[in-house]
PDB file of N, CA and C in Angstrom:
ATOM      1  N   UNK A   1       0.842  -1.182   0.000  1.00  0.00           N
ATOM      2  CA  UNK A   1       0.000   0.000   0.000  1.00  0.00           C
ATOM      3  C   UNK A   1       0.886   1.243   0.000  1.00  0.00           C
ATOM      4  N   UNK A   2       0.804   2.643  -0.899  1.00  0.00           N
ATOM      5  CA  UNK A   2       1.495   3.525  -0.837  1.00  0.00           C
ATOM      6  C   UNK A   2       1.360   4.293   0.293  1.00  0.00           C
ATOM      7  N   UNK A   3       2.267   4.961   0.755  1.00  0.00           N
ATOM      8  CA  UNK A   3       2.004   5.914   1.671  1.00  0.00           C
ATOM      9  C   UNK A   3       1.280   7.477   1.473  1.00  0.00           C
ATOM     10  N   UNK A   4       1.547   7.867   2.480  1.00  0.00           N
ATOM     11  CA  UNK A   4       0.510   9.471   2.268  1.00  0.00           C
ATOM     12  C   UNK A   4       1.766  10.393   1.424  1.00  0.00           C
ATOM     13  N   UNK A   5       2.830  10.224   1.723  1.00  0.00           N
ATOM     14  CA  UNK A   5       3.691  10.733   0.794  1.00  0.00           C
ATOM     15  C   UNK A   5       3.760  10.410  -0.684  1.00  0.00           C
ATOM     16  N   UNK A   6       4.052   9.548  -1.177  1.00  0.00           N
ATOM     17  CA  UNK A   6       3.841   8.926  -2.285  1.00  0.00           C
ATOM     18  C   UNK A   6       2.504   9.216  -3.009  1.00  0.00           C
ATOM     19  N   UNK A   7       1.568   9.505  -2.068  1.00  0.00           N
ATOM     20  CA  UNK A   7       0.118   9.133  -2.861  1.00  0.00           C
ATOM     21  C   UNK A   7       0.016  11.082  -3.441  1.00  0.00           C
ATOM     22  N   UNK A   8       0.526  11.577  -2.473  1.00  0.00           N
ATOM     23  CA  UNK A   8       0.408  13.110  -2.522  1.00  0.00           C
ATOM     24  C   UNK A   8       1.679  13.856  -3.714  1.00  0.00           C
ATOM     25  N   UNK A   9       3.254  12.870  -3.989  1.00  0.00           N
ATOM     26  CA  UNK A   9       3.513  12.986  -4.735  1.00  0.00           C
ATOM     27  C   UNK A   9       2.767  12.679  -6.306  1.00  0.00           C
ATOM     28  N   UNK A  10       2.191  11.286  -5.963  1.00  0.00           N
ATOM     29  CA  UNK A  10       1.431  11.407  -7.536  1.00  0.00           C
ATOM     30  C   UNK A  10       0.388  12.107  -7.888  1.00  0.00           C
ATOM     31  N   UNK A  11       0.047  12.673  -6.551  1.00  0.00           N
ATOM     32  CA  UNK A  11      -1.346  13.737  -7.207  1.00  0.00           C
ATOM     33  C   UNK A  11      -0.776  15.172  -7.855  1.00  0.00           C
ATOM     34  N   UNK A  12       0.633  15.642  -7.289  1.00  0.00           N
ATOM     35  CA  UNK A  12       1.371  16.950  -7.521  1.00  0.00           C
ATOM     36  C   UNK A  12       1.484  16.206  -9.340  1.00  0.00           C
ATOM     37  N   UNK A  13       1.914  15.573  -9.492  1.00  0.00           N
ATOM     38  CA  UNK A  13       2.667  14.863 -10.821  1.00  0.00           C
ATOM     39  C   UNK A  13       0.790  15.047 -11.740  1.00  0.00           C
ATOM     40  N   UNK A  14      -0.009  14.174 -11.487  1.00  0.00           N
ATOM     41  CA  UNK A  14      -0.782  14.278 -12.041  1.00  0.00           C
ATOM     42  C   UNK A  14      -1.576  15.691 -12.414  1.00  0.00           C
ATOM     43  N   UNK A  15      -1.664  16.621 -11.557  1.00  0.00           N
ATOM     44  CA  UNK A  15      -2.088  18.217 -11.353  1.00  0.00           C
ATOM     45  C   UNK A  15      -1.283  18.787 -12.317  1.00  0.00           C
ATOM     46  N   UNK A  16       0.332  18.470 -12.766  1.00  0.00           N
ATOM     47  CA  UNK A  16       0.908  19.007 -13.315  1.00  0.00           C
ATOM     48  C   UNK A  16       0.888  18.588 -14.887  1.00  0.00           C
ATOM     49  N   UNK A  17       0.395  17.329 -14.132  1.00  0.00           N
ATOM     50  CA  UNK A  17       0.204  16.679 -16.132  1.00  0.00           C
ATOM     51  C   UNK A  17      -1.390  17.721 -16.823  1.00  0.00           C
ATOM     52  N   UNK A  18      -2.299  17.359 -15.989  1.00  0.00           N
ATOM     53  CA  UNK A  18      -3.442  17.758 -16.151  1.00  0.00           C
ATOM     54  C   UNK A  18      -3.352  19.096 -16.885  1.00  0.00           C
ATOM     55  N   UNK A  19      -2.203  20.232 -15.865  1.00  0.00           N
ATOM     56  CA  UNK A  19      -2.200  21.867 -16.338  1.00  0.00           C
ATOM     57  C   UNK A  19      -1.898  21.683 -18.135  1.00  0.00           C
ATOM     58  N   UNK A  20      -0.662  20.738 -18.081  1.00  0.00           N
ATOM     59  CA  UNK A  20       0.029  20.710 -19.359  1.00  0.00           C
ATOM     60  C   UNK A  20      -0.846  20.661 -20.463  1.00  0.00           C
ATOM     61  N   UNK A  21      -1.901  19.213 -20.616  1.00  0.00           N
ATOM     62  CA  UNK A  21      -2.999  18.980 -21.144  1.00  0.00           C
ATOM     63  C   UNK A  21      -4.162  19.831 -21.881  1.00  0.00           C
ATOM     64  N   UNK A  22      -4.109  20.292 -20.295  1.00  0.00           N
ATOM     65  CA  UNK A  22      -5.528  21.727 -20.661  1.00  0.00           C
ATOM     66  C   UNK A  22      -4.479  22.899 -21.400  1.00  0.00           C
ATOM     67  N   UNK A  23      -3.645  23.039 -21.356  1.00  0.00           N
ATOM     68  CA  UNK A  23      -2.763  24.105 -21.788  1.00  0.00           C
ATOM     69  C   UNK A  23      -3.032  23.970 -23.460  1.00  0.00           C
ATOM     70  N   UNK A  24      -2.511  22.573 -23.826  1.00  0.00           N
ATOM     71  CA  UNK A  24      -1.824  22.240 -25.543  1.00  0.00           C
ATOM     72  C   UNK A  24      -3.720  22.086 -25.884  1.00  0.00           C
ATOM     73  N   UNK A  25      -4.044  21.935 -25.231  1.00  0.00           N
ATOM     74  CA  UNK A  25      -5.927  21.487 -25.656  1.00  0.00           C
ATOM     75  C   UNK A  25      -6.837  23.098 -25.907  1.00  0.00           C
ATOM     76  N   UNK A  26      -6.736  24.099 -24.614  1.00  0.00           N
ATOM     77  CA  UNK A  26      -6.655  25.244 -25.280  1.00  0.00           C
ATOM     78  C   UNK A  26      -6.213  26.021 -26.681  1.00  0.00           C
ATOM     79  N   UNK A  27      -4.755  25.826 -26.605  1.00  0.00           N
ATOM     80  CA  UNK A  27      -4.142  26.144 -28.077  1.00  0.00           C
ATOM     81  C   UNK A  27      -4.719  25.690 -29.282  1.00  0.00           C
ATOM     82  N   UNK A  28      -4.787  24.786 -29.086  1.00  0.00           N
ATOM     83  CA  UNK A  28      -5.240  23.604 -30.292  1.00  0.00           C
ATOM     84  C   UNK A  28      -6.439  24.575 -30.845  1.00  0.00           C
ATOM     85  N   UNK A  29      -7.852  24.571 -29.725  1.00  0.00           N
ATOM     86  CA  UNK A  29      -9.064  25.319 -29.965  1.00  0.00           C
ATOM     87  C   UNK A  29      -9.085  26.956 -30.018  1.00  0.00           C
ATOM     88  N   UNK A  30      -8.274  27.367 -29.386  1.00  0.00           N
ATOM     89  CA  UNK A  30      -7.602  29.028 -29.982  1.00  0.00           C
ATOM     90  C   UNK A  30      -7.547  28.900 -31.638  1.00  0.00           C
ATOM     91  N   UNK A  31      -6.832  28.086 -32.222  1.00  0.00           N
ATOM     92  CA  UNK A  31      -6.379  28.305 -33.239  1.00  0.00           C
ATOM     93  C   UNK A  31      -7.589  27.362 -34.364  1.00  0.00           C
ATOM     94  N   UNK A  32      -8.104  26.792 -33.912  1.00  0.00           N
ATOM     95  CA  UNK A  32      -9.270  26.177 -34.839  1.00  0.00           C
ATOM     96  C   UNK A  32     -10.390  27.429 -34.456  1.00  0.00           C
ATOM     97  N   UNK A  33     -10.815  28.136 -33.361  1.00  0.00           N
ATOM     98  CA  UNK A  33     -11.690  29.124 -33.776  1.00  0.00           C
ATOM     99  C   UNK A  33     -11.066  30.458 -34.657  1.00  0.00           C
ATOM    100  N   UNK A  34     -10.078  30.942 -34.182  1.00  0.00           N
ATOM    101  CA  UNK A  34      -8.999  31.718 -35.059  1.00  0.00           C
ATOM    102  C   UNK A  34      -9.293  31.344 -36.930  1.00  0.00           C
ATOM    103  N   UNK A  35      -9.068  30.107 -36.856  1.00  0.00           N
ATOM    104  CA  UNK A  35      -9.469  29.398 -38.525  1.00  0.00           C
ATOM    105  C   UNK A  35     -10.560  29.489 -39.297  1.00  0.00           C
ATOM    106  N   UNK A  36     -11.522  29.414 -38.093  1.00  0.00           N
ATOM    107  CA  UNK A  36     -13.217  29.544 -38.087  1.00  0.00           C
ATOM    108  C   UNK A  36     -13.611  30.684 -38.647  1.00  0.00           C
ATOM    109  N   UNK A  37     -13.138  31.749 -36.959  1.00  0.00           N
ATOM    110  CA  UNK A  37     -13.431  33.323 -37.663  1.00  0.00           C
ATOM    111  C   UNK A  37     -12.968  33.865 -38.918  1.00  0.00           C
ATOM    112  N   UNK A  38     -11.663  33.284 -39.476  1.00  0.00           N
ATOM    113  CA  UNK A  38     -11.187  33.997 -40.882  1.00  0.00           C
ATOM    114  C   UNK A  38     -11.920  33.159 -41.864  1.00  0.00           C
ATOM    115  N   UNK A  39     -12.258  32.136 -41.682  1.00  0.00           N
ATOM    116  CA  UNK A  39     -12.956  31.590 -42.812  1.00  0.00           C
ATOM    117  C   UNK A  39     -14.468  31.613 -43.321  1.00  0.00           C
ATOM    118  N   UNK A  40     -14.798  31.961 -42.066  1.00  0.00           N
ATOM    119  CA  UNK A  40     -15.757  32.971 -42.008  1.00  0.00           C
ATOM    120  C   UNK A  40     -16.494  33.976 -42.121  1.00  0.00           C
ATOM    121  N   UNK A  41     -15.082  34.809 -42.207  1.00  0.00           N
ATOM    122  CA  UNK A  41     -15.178  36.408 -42.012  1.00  0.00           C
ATOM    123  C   UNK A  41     -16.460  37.222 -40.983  1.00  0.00           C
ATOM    124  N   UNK A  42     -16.133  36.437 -39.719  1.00  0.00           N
ATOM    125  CA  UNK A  42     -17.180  36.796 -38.647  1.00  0.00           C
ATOM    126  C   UNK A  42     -16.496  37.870 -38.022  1.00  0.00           C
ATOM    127  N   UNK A  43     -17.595  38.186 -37.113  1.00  0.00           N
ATOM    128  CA  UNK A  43     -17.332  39.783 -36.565  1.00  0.00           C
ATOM    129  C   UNK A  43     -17.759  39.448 -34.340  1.00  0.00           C
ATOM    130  N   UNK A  44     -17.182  39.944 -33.843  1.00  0.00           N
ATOM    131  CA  UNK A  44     -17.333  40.260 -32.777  1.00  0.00           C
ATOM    132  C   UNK A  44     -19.126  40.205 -32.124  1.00  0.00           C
ATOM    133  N   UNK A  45     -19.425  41.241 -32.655  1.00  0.00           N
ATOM    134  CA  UNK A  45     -20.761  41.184 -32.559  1.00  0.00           C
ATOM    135  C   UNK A  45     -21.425  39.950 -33.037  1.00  0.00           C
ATOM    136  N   UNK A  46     -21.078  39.684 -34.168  1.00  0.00           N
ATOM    137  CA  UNK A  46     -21.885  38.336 -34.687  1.00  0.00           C
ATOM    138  C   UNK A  46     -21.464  36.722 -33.732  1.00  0.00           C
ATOM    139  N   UNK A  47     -20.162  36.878 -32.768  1.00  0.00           N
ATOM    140  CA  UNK A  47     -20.338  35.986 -32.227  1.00  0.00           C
ATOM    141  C   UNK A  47     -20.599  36.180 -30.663  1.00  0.00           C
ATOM    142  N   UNK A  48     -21.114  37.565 -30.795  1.00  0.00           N
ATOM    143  CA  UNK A  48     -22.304  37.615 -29.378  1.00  0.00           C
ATOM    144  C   UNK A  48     -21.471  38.544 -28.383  1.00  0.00           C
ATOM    145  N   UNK A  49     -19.996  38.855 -28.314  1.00  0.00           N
ATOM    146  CA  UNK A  49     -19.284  39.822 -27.944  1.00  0.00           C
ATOM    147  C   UNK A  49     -19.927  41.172 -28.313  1.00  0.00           C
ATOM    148  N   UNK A  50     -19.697  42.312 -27.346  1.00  0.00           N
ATOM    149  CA  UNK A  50     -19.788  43.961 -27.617  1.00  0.00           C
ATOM    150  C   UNK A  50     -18.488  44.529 -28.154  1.00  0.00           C
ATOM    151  N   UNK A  51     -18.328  45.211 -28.994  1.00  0.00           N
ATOM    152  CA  UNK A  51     -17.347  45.881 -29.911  1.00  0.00           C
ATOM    153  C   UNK A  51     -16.684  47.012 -28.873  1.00  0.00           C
ATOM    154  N   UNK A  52     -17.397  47.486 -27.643  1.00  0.00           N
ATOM    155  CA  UNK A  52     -16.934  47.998 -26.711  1.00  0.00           C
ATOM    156  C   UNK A  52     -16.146  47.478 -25.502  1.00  0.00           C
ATOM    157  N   UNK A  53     -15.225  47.589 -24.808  1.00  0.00           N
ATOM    158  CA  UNK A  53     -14.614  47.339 -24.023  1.00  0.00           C
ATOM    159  C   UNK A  53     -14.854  47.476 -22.535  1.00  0.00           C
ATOM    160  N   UNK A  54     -14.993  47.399 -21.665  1.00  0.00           N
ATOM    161  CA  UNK A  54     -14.528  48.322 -19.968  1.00  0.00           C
ATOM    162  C   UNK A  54     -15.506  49.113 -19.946  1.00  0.00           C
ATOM    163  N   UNK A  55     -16.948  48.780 -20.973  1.00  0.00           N
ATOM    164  CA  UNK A  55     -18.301  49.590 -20.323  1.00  0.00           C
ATOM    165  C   UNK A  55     -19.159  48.654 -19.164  1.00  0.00           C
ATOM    166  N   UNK A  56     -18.819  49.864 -18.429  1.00  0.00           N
ATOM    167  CA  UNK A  56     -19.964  48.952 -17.391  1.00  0.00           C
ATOM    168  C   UNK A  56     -21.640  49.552 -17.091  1.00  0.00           C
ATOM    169  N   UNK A  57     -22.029  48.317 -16.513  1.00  0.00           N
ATOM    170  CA  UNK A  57     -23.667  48.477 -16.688  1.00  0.00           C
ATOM    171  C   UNK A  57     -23.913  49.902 -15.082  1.00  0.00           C
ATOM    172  N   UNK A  58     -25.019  50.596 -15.750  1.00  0.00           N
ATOM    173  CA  UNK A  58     -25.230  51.540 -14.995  1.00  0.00           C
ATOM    174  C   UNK A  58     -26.587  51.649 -13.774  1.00  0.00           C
ATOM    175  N   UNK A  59     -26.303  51.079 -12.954  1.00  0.00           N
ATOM    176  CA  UNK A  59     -27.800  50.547 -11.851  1.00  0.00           C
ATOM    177  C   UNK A  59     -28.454  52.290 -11.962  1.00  0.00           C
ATOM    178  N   UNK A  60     -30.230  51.675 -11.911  1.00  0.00           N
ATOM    179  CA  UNK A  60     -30.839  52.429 -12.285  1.00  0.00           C
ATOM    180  C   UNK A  60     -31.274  53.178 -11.393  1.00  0.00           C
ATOM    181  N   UNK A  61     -31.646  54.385 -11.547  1.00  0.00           N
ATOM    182  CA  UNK A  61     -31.924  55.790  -9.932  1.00  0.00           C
ATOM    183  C   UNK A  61     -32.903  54.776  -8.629  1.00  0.00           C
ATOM    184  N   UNK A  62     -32.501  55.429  -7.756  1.00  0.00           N
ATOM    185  CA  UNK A  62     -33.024  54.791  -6.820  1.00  0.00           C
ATOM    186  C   UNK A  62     -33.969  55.927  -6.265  1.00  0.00           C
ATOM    187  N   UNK A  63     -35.254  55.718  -5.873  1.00  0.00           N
ATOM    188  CA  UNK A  63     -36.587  56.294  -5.404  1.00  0.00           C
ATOM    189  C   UNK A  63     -35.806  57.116  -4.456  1.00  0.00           C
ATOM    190  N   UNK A  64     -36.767  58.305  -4.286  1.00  0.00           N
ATOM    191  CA  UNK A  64     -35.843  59.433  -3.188  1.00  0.00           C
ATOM    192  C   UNK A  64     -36.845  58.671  -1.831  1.00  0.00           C
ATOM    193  N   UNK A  65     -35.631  58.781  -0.698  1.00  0.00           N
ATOM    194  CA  UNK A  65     -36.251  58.531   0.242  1.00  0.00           C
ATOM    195  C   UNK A  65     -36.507  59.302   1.267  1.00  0.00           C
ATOM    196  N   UNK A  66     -35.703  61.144   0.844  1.00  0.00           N
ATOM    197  CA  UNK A  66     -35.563  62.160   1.831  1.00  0.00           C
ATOM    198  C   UNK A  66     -36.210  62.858   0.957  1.00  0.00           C
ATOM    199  N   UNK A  67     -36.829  64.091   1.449  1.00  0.00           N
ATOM    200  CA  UNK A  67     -37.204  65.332   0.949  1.00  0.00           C
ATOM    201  C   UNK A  67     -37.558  66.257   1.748  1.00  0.00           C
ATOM    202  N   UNK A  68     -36.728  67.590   1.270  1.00  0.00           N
ATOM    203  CA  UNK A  68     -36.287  68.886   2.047  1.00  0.00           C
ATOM    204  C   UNK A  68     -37.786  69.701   1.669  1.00  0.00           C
ATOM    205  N   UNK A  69     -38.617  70.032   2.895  1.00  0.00           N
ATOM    206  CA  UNK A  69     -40.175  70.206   3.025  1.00  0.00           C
ATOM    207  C   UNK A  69     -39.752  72.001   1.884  1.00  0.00           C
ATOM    208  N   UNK A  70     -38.975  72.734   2.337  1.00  0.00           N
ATOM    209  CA  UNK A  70     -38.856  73.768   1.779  1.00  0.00           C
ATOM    210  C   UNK A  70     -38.662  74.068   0.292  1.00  0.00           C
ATOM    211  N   UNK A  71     -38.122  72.970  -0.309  1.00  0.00           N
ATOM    212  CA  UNK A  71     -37.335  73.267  -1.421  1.00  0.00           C
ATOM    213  C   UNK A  71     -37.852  72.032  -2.850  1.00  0.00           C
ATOM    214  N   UNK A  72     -37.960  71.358  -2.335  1.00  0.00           N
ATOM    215  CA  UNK A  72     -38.719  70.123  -2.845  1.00  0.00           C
ATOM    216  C   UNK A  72     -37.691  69.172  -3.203  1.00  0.00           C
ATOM    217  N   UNK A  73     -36.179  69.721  -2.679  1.00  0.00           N
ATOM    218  CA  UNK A  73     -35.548  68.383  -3.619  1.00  0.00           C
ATOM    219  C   UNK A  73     -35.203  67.253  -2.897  1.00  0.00           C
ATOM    220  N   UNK A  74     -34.908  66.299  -2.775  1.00  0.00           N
ATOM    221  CA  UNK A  74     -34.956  64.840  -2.623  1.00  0.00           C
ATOM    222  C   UNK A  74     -33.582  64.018  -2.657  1.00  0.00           C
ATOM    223  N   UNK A  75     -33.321  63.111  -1.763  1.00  0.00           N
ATOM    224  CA  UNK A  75     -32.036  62.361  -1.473  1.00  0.00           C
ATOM    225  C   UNK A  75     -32.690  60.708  -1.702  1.00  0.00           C
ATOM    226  N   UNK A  76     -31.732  59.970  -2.572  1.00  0.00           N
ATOM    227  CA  UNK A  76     -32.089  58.553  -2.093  1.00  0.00           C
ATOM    228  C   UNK A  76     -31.536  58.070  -1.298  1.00  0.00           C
ATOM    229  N   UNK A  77     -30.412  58.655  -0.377  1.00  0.00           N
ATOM    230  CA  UNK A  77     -30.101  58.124   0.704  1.00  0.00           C
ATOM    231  C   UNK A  77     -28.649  57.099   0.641  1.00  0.00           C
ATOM    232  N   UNK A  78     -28.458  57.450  -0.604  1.00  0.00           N
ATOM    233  CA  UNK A  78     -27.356  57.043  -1.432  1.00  0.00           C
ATOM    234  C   UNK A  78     -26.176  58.115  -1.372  1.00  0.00           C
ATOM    235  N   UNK A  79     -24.821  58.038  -1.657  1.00  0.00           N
ATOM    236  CA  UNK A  79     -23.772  58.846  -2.119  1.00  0.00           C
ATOM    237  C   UNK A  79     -23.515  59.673  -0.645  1.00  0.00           C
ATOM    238  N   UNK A  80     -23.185  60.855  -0.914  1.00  0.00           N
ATOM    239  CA  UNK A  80     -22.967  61.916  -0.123  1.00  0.00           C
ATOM    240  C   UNK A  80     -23.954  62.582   0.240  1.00  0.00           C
ATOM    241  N   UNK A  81     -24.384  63.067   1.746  1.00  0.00           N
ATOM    242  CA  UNK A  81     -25.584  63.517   1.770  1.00  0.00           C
ATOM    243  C   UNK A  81     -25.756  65.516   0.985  1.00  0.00           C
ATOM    244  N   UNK A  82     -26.681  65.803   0.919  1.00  0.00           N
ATOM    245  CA  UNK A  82     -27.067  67.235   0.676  1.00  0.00           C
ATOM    246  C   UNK A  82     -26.601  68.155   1.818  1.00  0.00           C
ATOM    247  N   UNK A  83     -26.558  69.318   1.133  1.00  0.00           N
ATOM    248  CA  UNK A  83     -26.282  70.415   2.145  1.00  0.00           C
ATOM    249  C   UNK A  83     -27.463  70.832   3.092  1.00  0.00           C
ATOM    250  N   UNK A  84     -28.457  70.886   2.497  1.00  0.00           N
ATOM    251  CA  UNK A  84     -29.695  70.681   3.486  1.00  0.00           C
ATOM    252  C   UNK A  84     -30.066  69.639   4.356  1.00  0.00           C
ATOM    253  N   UNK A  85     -29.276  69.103   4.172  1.00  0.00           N
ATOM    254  CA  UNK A  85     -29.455  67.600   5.048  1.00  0.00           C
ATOM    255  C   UNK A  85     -28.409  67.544   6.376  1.00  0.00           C
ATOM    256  N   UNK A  86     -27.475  68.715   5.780  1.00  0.00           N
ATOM    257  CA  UNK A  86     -26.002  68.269   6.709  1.00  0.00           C
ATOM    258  C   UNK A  86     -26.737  69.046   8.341  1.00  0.00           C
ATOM    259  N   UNK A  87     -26.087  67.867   9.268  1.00  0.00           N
ATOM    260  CA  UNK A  87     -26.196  68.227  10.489  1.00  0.00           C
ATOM    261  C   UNK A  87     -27.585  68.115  11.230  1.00  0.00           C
ATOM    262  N   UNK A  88     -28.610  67.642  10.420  1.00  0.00           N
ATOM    263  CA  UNK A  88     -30.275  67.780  10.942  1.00  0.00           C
ATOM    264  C   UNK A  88     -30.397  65.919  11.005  1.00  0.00           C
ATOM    265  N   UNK A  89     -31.477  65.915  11.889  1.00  0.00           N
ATOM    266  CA  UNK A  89     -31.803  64.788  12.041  1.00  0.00           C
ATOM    267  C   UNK A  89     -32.672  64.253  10.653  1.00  0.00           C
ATOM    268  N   UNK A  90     -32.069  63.384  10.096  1.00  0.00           N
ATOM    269  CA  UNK A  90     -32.393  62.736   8.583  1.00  0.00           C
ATOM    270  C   UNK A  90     -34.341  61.888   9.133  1.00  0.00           C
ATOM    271  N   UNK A  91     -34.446  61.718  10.374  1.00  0.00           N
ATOM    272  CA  UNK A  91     -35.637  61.024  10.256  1.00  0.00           C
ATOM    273  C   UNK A  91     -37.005  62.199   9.970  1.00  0.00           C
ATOM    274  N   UNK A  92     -36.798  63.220  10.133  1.00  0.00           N
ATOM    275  CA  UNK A  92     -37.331  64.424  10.018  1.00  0.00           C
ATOM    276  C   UNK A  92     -37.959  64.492   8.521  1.00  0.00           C
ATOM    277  N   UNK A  93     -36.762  63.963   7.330  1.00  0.00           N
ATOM    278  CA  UNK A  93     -37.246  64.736   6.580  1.00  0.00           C
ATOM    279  C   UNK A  93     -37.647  62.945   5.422  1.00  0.00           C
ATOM    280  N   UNK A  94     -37.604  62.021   6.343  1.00  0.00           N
ATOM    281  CA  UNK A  94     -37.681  60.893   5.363  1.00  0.00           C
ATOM    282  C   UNK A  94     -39.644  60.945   4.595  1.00  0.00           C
ATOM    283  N   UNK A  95     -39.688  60.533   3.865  1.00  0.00           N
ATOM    284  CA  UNK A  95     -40.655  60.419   2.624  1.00  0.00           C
ATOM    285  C   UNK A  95     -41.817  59.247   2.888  1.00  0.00           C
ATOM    286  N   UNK A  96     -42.871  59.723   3.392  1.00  0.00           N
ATOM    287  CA  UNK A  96     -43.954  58.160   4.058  1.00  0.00           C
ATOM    288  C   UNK A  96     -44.084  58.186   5.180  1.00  0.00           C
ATOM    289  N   UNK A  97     -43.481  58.922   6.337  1.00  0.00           N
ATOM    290  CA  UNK A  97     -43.710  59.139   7.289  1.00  0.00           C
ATOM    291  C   UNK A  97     -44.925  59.650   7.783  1.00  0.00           C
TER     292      UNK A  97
END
């Protein structure tokens, strides 16, 4: 029976075979879609990618949950508070109360 050493060396050996594997098996399919797209003459968009980069999605306004009785304008309670807001007790001016 192998030991815990031995058994833990062949799993390092096997992990390392495995990386190798997935490595040359990647390449392989890099370069057959690479073949694809030129033979193709496909486009980014057409295989479901955005032609834009590093745009990110923009979460949508959030309902005001403050409003300044004087002025009418409104905080969602989000970001940095208002200047009308600074220093007053915020339950004062919350919205549904």
């Amino acid at each position: 029976m192998a030991t815990y050493k031995q058994l833990t060396a062949q799993l390092e050996k096997l992990h390392q075979e495995v990386a190798i594997a997935q490595q040359k098996e990647v390449a392989v399919a890099i370069e057959e879609i690479k073949r694809k797209i030129v033979e193709y003459d496909l486009t980014a968009e057409e295989l479901g990618f955005s032609a834009k980069r590093g745009k990110t999605l923009k979460k949508p306004p959030q309902p005001p949950k403050y409003r300044n009785p004087k002025t009418g304008e409104t905080w969602s309670g989000r970001g940095r508070p208002p200047g009308w807001l600074a220093g007053r007790n915020k339950e004062r001016f919350l919205i549904g109360t």
